[in-house]
Protein backbone atom coordinates (compact mmCIF):
# COMPACT_ATOMS: atom_id res chain seq x y z
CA UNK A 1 -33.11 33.64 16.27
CA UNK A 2 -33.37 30.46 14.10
CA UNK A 3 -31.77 32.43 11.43
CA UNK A 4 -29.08 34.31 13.14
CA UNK A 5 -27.33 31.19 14.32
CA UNK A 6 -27.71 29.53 10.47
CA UNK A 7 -26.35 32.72 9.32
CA UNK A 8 -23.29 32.49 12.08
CA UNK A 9 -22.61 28.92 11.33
CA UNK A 10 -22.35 29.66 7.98
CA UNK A 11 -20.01 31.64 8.65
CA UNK A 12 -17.49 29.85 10.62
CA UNK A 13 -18.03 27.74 7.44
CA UNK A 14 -16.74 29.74 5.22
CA UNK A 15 -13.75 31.24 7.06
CA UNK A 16 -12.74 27.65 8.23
CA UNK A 17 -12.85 26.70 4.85
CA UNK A 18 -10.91 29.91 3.11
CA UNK A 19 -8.02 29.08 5.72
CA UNK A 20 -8.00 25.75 5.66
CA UNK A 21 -4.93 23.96 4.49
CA UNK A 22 -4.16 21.92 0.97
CA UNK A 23 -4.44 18.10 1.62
CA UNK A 24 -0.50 17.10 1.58
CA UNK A 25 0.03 14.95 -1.60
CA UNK A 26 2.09 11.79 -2.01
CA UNK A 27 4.84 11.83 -4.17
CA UNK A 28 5.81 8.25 -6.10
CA UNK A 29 9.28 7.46 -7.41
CA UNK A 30 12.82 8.32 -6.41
CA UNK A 31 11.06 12.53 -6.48
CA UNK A 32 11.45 14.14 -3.38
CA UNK A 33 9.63 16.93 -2.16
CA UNK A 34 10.68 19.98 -2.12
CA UNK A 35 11.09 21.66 1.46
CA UNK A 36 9.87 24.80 1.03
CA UNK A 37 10.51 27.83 3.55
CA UNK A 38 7.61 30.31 3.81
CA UNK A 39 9.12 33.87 4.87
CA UNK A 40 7.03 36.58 5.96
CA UNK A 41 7.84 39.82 4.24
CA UNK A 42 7.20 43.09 6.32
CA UNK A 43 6.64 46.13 4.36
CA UNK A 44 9.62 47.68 5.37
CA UNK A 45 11.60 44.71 3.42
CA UNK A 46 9.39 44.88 1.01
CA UNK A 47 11.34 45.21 -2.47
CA UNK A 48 10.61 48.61 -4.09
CA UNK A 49 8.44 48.84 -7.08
CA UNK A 50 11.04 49.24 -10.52
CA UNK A 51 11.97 52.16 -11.48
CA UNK A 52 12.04 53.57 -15.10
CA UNK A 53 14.75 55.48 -16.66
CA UNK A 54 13.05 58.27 -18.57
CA UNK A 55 13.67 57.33 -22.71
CA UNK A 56 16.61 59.27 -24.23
CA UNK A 57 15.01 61.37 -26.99
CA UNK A 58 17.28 61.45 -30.16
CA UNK A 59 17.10 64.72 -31.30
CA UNK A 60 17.03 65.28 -35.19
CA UNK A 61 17.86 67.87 -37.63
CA UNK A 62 20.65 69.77 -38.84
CA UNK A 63 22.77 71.28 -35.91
CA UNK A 64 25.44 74.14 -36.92
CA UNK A 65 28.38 73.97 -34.60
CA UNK A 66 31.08 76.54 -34.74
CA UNK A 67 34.62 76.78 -33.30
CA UNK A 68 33.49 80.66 -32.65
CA UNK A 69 31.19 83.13 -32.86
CA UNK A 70 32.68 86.27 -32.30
CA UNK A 71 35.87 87.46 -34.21
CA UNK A 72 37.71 90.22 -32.98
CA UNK A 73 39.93 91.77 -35.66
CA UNK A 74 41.81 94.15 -32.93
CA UNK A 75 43.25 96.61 -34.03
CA UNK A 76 43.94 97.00 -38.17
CA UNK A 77 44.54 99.92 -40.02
CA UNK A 78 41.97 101.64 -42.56
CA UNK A 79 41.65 100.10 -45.81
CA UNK A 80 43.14 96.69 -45.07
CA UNK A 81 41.49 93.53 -45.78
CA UNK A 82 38.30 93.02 -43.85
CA UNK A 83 37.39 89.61 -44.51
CA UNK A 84 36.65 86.89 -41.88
CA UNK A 85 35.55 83.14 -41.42
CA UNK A 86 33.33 81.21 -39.53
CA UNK A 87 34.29 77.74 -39.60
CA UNK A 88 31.27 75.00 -38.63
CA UNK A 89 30.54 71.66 -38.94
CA UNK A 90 26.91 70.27 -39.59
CA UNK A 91 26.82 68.11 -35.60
CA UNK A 92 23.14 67.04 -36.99
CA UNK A 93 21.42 64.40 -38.66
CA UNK A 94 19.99 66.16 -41.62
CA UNK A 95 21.34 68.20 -44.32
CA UNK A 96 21.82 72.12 -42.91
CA UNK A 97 20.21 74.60 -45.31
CA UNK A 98 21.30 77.99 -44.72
CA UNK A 99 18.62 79.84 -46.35
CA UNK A 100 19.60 83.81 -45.58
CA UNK A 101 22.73 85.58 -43.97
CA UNK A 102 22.11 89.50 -42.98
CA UNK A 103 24.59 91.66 -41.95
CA UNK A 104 23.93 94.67 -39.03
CA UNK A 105 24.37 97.45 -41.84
CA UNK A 106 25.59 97.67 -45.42
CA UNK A 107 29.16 97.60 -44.39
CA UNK A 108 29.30 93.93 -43.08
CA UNK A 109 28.70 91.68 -46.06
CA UNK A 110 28.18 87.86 -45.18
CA UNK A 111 28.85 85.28 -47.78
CA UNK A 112 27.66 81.64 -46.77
CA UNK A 113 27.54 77.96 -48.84
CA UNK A 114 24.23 78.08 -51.16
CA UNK A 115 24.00 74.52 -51.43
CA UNK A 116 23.05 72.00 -48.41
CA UNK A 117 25.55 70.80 -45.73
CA UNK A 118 25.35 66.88 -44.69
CA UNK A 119 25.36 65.67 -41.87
CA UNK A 120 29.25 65.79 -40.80
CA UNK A 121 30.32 67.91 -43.45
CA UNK A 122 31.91 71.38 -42.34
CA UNK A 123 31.76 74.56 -44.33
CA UNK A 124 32.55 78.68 -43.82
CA UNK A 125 30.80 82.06 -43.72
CA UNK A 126 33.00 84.69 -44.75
CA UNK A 127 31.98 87.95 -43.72
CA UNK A 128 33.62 91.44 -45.07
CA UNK A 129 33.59 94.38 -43.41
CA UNK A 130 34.28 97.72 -44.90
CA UNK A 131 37.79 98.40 -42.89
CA UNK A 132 36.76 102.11 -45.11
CA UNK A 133 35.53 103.56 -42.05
CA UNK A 134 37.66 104.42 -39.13
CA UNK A 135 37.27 103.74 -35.63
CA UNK A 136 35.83 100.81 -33.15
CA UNK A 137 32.70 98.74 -34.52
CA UNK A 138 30.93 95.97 -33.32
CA UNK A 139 28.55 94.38 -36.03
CA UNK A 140 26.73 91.15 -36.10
CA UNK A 141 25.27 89.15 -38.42
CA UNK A 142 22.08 86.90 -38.44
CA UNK A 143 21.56 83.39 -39.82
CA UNK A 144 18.25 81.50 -41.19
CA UNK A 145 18.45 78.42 -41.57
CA UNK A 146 16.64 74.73 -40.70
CA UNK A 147 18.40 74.49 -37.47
CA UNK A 148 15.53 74.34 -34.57
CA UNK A 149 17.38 76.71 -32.63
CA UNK A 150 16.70 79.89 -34.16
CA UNK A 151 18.16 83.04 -34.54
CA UNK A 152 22.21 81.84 -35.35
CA UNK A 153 23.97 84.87 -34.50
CA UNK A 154 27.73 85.77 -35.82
CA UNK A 155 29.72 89.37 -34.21
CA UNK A 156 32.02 90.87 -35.47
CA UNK A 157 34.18 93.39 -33.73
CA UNK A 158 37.36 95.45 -33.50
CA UNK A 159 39.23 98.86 -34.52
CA UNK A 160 39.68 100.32 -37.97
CA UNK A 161 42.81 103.23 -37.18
CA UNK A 162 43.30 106.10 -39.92
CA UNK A 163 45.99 105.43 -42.41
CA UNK A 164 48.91 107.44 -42.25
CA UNK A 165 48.85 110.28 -44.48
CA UNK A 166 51.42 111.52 -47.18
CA UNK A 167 52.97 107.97 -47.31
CA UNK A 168 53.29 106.82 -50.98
CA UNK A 169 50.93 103.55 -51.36
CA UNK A 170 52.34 100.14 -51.56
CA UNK A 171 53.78 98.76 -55.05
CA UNK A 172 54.90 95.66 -55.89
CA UNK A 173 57.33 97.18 -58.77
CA UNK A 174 60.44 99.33 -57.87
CA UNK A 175 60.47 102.88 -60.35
CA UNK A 176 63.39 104.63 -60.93
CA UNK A 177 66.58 102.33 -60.14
């Protein structure tokens, strides 16, 4: 019993002296004390943790923009000149390397800029299409290069009518006046 009640005194003890207050000190000079206001915060006022923005991620590499990818040469009679562009600009942050063009077939023939393409710097692929054959096509063609997005597809479409028969061709000379 002896120890039970030296345990609960020590006790009171403790928790009397974990709540007691700081002794008030005295404050010399012309300083006065500050008068501070204790405020008890309930969790519902509580101000919320920060929050963090998730980092912007600059993305690099060579980025091939173009103001189209799909040229429609409507309707254009057989024979007649079958070459196209595709204008783009380099958007990126490294030199563009365009290191194959492939047409669908043999008769659409892309032509593209061998050497590297800074950043900012715009350029063309010309592709020619054999306007030979008559009738509606729709041909693509298909880029390798270092952009990230990969494949860089071009099309290619329109209608190649017959040329009219038993008309003399064009000359630039005039014969027999």
């Amino acid at each position: 019993m002896k120890k039970l009640l030296s345990l609960i005194a020590l006790l009171a003890f403790a928790t009397t002296a974990m709540f007691a207050q700081p002794a008030k000190t005295t404050v010399k000079g012309d300083v006065q004390p500050l008068n501070v206001k204790k405020e008890v915060v309930k969790p519902s006022q509580a101000t919320p943790a920060p929050t963090t923005k998730p980092a912007v991620i600059a993305t690099s590499g060579a980025k091939m923009t173009f103001e189209t990818t799909t040229v429609d040469y409507g309707t254009i009679e057989q024979n007649s000149n079958g070459v196209r562009t595709f204008p783009f600009v380099n958007d990126g942050t490294e030199p563009l390397i365009i290191k194959h063009a492939k047409g669908s077939c043999g008769c659409t023939v892309p032509k593209y800029p061998k050497e590297p393409i800074m950043p900012g710097e715009s350029a063309v692929i010309e592709v020619r299409y054999d306007t030979k054959r008559v009738g509606p096509f729709s041909k693509n063609v298909r880029l390798t290069t270092n952009v990230k997005e990969q494949p860089i597809m071009l099309y290619i479409k329109g209608t190649v009518n017959k040329a009219p028969v038993g008309l003399p061709a064009k000359s630039n000379t005039l014969q027999g006046f």
